[in-house]
PDB file of N, CA and C in Angstrom:
ATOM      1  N   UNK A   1      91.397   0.200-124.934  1.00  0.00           N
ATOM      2  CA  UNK A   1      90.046  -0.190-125.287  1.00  0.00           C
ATOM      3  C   UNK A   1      89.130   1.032-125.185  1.00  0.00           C
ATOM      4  N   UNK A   2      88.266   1.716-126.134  1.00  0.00           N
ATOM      5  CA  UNK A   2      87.401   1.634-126.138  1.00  0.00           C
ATOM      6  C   UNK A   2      85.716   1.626-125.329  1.00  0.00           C
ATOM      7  N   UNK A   3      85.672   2.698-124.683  1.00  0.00           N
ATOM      8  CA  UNK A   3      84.316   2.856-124.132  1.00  0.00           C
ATOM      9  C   UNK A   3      82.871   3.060-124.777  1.00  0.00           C
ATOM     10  N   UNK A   4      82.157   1.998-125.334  1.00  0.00           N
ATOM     11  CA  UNK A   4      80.817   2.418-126.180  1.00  0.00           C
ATOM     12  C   UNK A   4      80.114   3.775-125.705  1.00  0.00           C
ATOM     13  N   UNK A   5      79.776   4.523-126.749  1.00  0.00           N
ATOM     14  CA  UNK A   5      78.787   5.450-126.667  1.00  0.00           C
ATOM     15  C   UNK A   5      77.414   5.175-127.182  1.00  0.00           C
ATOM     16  N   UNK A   6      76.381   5.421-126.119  1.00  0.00           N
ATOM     17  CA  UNK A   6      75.106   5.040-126.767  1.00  0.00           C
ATOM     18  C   UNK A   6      74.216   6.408-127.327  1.00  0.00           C
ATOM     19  N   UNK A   7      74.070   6.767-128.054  1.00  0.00           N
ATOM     20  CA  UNK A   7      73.669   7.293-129.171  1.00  0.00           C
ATOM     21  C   UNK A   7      71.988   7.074-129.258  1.00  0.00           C
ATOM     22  N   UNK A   8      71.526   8.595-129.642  1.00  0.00           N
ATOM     23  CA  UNK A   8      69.971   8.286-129.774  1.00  0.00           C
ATOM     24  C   UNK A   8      69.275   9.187-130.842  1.00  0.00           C
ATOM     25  N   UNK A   9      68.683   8.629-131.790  1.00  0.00           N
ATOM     26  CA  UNK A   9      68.002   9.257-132.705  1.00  0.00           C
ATOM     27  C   UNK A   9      67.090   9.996-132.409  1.00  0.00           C
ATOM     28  N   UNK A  10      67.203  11.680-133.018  1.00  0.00           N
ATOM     29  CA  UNK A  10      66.466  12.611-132.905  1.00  0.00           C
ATOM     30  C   UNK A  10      65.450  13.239-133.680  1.00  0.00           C
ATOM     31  N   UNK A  11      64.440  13.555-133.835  1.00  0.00           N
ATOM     32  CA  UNK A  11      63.894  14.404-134.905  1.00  0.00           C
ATOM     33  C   UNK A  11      64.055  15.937-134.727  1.00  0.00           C
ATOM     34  N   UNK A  12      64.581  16.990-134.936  1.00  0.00           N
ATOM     35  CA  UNK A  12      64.130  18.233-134.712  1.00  0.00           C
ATOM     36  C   UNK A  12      63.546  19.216-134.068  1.00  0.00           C
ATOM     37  N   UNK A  13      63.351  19.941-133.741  1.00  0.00           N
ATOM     38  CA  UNK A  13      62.188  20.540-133.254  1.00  0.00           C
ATOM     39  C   UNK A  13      61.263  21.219-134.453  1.00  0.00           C
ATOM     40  N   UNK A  14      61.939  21.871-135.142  1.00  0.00           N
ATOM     41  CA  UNK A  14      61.696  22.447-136.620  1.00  0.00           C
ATOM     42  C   UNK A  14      61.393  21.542-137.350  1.00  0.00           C
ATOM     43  N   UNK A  15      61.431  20.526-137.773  1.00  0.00           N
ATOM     44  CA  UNK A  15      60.645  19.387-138.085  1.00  0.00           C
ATOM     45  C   UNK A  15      59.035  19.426-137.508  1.00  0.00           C
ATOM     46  N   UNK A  16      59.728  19.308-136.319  1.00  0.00           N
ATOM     47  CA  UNK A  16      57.918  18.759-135.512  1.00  0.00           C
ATOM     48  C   UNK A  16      56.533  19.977-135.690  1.00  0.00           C
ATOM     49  N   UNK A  17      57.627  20.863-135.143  1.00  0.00           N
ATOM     50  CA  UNK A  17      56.596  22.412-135.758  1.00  0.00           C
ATOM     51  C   UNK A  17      56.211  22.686-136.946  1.00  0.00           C
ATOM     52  N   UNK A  18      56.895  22.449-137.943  1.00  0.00           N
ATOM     53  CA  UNK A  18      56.125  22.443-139.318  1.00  0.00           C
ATOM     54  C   UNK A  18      55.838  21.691-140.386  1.00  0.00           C
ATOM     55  N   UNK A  19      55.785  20.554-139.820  1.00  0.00           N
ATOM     56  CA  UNK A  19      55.808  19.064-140.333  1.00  0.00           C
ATOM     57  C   UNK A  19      54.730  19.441-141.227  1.00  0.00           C
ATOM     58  N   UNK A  20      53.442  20.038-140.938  1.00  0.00           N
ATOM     59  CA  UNK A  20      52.444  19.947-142.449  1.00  0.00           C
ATOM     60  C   UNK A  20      52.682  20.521-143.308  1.00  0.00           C
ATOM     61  N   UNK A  21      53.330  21.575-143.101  1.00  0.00           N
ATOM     62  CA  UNK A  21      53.965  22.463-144.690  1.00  0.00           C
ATOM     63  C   UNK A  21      55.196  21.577-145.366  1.00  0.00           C
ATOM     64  N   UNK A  22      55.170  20.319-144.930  1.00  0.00           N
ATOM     65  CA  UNK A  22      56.010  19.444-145.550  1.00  0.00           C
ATOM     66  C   UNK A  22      55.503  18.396-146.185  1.00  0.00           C
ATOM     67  N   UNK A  23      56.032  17.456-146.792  1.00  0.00           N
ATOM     68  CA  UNK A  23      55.782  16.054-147.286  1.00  0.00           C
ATOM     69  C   UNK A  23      54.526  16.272-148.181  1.00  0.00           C
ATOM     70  N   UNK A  24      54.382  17.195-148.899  1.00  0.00           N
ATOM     71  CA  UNK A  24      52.957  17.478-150.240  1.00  0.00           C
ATOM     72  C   UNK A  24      53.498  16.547-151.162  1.00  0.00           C
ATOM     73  N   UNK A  25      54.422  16.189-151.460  1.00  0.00           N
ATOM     74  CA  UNK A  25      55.179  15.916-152.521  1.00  0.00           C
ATOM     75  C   UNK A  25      54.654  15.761-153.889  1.00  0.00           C
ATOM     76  N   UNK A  26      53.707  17.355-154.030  1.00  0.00           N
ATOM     77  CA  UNK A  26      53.397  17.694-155.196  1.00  0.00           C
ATOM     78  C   UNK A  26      54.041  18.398-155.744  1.00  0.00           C
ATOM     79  N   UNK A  27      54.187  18.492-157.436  1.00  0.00           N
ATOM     80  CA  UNK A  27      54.611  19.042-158.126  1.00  0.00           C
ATOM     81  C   UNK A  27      55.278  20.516-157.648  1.00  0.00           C
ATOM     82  N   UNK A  28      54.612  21.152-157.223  1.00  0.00           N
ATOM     83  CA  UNK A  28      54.980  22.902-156.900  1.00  0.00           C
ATOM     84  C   UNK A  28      55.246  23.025-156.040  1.00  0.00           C
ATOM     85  N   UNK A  29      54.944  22.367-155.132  1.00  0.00           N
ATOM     86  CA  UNK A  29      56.363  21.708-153.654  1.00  0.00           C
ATOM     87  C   UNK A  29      57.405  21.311-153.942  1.00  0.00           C
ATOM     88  N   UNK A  30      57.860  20.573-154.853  1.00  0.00           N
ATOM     89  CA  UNK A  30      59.026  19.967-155.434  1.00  0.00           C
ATOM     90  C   UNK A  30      59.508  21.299-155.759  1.00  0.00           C
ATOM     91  N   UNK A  31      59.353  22.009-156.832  1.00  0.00           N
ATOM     92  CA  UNK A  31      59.627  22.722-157.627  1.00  0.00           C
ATOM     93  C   UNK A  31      60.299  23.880-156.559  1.00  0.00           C
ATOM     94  N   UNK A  32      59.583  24.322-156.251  1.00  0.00           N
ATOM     95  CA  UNK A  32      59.590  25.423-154.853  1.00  0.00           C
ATOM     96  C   UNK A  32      61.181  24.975-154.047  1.00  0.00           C
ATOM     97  N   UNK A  33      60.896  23.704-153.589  1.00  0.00           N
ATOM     98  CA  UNK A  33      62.344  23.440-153.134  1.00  0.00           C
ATOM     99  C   UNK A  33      63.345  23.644-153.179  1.00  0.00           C
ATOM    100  N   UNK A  34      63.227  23.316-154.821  1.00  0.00           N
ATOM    101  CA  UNK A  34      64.638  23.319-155.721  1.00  0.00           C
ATOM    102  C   UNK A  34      65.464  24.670-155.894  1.00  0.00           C
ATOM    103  N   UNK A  35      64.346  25.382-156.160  1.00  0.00           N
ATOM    104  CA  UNK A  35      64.275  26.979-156.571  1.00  0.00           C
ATOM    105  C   UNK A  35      64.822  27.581-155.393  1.00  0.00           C
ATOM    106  N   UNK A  36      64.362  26.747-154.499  1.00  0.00           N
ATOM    107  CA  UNK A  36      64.600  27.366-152.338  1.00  0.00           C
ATOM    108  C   UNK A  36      65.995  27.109-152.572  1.00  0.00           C
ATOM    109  N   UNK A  37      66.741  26.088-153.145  1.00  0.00           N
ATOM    110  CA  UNK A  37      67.985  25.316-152.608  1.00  0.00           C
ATOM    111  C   UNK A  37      69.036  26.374-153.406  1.00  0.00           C
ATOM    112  N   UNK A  38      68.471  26.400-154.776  1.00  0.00           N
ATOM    113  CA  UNK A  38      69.603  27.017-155.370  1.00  0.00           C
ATOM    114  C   UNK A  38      69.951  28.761-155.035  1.00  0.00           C
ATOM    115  N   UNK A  39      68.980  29.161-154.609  1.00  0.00           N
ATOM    116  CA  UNK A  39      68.478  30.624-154.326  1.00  0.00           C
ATOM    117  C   UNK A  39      69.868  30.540-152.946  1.00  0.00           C
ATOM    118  N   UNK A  40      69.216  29.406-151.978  1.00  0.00           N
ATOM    119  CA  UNK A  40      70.497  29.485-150.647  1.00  0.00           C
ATOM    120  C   UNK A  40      71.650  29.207-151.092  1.00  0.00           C
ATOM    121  N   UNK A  41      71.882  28.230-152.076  1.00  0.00           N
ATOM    122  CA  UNK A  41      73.195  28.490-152.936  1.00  0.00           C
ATOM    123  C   UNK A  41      74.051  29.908-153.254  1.00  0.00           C
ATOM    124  N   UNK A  42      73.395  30.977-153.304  1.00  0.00           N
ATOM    125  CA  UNK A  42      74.048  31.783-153.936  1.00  0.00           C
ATOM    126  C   UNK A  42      73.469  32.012-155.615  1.00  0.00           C
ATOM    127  N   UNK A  43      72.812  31.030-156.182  1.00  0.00           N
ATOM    128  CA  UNK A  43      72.750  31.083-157.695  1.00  0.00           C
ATOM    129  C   UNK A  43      71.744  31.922-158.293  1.00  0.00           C
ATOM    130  N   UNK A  44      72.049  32.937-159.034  1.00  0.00           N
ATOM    131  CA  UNK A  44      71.841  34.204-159.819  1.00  0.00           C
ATOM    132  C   UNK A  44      70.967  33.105-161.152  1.00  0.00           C
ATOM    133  N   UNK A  45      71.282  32.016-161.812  1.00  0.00           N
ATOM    134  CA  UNK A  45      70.499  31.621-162.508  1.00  0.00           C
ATOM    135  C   UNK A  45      70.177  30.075-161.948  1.00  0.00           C
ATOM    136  N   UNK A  46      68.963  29.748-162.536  1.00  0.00           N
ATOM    137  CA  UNK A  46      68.621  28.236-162.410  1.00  0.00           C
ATOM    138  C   UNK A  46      67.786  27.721-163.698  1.00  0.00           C
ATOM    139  N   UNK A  47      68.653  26.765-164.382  1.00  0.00           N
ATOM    140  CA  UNK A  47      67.944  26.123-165.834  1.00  0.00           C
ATOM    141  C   UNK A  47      66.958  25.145-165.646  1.00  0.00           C
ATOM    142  N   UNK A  48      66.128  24.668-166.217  1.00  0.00           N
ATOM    143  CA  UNK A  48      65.004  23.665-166.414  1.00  0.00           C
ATOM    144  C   UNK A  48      64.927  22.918-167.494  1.00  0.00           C
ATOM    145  N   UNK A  49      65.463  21.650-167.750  1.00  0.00           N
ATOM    146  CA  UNK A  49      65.198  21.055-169.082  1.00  0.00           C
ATOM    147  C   UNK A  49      64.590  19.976-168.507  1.00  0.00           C
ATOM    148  N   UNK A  50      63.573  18.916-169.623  1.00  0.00           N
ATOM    149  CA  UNK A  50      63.015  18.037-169.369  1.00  0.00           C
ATOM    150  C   UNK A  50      63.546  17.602-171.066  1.00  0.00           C
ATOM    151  N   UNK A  51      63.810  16.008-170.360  1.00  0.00           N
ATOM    152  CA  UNK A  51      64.548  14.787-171.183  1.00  0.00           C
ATOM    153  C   UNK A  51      64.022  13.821-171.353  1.00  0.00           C
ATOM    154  N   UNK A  52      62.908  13.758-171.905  1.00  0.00           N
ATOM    155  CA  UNK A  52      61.910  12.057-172.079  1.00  0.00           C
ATOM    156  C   UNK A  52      60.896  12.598-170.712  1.00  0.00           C
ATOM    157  N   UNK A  53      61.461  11.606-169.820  1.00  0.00           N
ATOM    158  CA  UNK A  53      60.670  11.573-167.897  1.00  0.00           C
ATOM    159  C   UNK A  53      61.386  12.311-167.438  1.00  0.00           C
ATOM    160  N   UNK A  54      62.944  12.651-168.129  1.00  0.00           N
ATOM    161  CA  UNK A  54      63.649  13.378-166.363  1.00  0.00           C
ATOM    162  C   UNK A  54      63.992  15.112-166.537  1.00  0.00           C
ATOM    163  N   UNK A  55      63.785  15.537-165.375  1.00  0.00           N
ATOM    164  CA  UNK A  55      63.926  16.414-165.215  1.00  0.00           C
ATOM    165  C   UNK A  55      65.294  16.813-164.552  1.00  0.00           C
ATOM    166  N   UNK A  56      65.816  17.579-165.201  1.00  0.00           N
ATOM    167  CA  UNK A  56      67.438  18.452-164.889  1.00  0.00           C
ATOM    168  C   UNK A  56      66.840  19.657-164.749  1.00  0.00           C
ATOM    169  N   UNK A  57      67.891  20.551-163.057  1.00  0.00           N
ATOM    170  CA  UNK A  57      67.663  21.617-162.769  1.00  0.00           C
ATOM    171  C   UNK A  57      69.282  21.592-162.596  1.00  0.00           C
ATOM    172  N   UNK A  58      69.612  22.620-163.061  1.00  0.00           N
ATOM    173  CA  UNK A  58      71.110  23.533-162.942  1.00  0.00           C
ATOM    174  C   UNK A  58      70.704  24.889-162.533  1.00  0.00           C
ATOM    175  N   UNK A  59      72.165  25.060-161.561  1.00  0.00           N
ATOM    176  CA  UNK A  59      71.927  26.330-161.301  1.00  0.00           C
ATOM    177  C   UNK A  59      73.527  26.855-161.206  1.00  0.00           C
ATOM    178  N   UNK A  60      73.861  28.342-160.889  1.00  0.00           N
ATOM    179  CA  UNK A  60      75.571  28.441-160.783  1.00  0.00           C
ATOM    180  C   UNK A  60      75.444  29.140-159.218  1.00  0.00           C
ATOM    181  N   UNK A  61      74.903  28.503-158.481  1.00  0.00           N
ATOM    182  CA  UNK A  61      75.679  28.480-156.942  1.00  0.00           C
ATOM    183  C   UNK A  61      76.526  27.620-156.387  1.00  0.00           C
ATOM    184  N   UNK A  62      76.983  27.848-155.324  1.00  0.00           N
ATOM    185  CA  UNK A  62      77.916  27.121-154.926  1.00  0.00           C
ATOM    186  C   UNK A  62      78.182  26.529-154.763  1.00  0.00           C
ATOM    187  N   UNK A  63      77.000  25.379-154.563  1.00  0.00           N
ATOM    188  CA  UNK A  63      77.146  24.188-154.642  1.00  0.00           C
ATOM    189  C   UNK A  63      77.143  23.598-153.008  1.00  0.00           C
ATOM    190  N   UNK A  64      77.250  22.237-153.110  1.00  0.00           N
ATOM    191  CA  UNK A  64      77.464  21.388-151.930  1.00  0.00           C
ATOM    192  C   UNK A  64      78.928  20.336-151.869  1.00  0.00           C
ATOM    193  N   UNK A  65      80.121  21.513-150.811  1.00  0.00           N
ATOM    194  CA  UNK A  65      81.119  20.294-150.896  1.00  0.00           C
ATOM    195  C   UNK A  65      80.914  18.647-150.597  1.00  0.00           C
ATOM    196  N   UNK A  66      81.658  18.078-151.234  1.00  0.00           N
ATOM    197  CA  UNK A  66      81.192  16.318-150.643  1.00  0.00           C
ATOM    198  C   UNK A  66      81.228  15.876-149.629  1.00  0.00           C
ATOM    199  N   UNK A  67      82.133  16.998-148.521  1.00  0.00           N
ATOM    200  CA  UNK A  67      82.218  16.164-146.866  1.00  0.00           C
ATOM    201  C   UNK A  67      80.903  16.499-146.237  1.00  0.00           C
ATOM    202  N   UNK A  68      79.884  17.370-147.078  1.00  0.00           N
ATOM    203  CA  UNK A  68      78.841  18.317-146.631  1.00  0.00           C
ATOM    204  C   UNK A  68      77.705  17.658-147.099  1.00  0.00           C
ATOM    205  N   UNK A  69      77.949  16.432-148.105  1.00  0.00           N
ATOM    206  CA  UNK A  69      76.612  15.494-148.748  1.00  0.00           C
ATOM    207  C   UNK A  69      75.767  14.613-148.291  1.00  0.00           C
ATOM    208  N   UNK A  70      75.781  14.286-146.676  1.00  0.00           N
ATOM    209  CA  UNK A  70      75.714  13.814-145.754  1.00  0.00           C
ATOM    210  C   UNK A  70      74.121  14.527-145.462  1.00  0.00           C
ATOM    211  N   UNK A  71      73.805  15.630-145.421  1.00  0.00           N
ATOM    212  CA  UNK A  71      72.879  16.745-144.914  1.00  0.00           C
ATOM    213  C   UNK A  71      71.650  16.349-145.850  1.00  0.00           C
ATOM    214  N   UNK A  72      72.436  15.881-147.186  1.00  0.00           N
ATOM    215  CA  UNK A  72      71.267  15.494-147.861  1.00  0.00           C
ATOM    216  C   UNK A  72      70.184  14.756-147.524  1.00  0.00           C
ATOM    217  N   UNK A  73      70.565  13.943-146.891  1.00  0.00           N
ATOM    218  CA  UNK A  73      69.898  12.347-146.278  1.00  0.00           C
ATOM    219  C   UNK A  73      69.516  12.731-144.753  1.00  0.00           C
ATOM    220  N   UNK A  74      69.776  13.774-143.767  1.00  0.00           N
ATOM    221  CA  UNK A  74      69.634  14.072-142.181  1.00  0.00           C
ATOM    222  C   UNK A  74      68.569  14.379-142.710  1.00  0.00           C
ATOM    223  N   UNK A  75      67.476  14.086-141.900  1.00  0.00           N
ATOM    224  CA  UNK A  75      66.492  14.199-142.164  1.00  0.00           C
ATOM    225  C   UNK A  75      65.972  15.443-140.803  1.00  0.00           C
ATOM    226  N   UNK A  76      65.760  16.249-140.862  1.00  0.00           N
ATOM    227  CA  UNK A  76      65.712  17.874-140.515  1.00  0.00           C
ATOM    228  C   UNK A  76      67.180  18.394-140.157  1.00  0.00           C
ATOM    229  N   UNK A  77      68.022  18.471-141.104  1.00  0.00           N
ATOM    230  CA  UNK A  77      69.223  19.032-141.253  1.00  0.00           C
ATOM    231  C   UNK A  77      69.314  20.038-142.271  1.00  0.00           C
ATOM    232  N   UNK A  78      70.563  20.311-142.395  1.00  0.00           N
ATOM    233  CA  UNK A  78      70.548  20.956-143.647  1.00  0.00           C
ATOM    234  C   UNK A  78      72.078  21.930-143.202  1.00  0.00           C
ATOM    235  N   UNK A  79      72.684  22.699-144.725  1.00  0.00           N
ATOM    236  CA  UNK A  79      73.656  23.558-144.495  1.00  0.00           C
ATOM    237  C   UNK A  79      73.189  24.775-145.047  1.00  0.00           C
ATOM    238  N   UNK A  80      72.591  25.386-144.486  1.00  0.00           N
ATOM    239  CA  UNK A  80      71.991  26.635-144.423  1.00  0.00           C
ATOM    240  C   UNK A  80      72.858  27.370-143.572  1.00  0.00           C
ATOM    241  N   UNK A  81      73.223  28.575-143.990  1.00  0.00           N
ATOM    242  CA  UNK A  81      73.996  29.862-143.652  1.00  0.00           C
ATOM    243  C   UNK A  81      73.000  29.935-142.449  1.00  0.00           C
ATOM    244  N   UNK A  82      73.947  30.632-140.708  1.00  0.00           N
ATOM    245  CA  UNK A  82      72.956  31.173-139.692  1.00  0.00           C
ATOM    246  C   UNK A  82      71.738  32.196-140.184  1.00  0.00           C
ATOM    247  N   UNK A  83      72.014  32.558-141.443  1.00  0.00           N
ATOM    248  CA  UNK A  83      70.807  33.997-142.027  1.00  0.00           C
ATOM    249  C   UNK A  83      69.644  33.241-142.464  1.00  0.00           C
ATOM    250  N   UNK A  84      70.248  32.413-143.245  1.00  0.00           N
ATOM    251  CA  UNK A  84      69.160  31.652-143.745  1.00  0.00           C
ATOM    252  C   UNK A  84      68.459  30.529-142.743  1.00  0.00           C
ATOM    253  N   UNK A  85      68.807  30.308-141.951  1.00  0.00           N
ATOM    254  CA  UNK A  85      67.995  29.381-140.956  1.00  0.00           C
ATOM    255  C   UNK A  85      66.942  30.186-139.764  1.00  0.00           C
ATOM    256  N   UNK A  86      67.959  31.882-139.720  1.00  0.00           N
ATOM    257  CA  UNK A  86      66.794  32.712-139.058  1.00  0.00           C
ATOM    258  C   UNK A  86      65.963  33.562-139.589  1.00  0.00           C
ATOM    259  N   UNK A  87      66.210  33.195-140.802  1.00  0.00           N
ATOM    260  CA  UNK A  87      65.161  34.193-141.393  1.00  0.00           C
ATOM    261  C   UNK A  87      64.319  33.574-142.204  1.00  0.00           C
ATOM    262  N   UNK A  88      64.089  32.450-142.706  1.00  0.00           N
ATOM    263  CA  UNK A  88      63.831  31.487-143.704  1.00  0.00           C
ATOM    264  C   UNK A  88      62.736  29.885-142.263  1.00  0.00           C
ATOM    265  N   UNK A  89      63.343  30.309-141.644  1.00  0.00           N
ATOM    266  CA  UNK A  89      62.733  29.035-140.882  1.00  0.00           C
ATOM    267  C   UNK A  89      62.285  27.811-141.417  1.00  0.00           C
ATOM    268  N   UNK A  90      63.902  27.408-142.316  1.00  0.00           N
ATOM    269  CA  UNK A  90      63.903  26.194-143.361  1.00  0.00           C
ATOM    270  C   UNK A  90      64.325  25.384-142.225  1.00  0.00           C
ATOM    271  N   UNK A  91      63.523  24.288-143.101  1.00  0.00           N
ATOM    272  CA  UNK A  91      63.315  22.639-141.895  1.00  0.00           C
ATOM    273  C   UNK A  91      64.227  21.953-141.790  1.00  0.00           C
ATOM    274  N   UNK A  92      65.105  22.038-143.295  1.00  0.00           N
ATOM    275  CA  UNK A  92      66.213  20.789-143.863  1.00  0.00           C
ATOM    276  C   UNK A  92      64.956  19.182-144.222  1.00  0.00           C
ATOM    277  N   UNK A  93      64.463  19.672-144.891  1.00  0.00           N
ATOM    278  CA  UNK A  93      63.512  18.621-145.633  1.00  0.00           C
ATOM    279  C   UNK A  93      63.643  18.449-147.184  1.00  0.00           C
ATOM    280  N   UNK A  94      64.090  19.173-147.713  1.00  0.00           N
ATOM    281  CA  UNK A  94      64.255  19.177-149.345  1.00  0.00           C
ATOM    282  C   UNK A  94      64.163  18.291-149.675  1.00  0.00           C
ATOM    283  N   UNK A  95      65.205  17.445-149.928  1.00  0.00           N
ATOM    284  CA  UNK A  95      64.966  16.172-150.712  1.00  0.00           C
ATOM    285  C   UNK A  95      64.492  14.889-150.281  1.00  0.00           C
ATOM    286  N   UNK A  96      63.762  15.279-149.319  1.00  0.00           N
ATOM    287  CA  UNK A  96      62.886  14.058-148.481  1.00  0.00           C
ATOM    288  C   UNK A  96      61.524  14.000-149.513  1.00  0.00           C
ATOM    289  N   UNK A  97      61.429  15.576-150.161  1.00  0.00           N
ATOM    290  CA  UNK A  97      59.965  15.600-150.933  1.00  0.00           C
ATOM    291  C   UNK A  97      60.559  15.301-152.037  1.00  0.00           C
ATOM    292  N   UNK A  98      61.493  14.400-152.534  1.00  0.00           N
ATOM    293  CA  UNK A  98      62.063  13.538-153.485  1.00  0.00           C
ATOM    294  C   UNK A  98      61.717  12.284-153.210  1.00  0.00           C
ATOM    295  N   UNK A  99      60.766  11.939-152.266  1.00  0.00           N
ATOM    296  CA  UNK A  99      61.529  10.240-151.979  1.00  0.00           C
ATOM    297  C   UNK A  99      60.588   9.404-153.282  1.00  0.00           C
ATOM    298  N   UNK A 100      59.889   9.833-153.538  1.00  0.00           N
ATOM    299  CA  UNK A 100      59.341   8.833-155.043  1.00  0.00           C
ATOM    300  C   UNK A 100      59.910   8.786-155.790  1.00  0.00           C
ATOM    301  N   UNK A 101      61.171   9.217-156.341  1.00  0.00           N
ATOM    302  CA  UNK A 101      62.095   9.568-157.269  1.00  0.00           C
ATOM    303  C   UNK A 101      62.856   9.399-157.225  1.00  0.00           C
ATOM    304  N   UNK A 102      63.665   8.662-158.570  1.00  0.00           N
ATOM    305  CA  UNK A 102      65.137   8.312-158.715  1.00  0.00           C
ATOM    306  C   UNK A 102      65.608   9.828-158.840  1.00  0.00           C
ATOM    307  N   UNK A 103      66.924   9.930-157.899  1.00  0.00           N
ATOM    308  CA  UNK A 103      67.177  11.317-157.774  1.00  0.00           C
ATOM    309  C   UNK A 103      68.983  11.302-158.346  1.00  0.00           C
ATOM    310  N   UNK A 104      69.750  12.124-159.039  1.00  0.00           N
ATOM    311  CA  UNK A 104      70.974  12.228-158.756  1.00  0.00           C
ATOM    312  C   UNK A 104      71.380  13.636-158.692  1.00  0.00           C
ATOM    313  N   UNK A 105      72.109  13.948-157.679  1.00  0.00           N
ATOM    314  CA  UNK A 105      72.678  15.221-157.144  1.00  0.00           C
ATOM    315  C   UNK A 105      74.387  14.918-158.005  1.00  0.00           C
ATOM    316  N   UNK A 106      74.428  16.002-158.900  1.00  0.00           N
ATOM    317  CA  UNK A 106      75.879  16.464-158.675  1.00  0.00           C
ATOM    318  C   UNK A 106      76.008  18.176-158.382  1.00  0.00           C
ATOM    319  N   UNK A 107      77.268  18.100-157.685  1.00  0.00           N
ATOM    320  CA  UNK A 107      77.753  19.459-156.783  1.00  0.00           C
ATOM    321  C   UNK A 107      79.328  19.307-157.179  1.00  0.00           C
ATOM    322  N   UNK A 108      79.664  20.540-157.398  1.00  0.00           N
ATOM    323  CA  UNK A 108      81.264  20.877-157.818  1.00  0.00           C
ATOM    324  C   UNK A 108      81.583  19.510-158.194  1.00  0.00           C
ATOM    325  N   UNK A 109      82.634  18.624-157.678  1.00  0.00           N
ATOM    326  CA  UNK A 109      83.322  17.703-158.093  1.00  0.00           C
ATOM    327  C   UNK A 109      82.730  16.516-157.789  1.00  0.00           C
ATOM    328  N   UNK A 110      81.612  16.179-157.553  1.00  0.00           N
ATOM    329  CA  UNK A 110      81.084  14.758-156.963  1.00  0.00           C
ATOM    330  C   UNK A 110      79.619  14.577-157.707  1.00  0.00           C
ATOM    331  N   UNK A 111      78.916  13.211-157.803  1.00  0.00           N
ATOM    332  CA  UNK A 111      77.858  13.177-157.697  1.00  0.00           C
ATOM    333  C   UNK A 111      77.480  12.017-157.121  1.00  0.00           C
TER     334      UNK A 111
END
């Protein structure tokens, strides 16, 4: 049998400290993000098309493996390289400044 573990929800600290440079969820905040995400990707280019309402951003970085898609949704998480978390003093908020939006992520083999 089985010993329960009790478990407790956290927010960050990096969250709490820069919580106002977050949640604008204006346009050039959005944008900025994206541009932030693919840049930590690795990706040398990033495309922009608009389709009726939706907007597609491609880029050729590396992407996000699927056991790693999880980070999406932690809300002050993220998989940021140790460089990029000390030098960047990224929150892991990205796609939280999505939440008005039907969103779909595909990465290498998943979406």
């Amino acid at each position: 049998m089985t010993t329960p573990t009790k478990i407790t929800a956290t927010i960050g600290t990096k969250l709490i400290q820069n919580a106002d440079r977050y949640f604008t969820n204006s346009a050039d905040a959005i944008l900025d993000e994206m541009i932030q995400n693919s840049r930590r990707a690795g990706a040398a280019e990033i495309s922009f098309e608009v389709d009726g309402s939706v907007l597609i951003i491609t880029d050729n970085g590396h992407g996000l493996a699927s056991e790693n898609a999880h980070v999406l949704l932690a809300l002050g998480s993220s998989n940021n390289s140790e460089t990029v978390e000390s030098s960047e003093n990224a929150a892991g908020l990205g796609f939280y400044s999505l939440a008005h939006y039907d969103v779909i992520v595909a990465s290498q083999n998943w979406s």
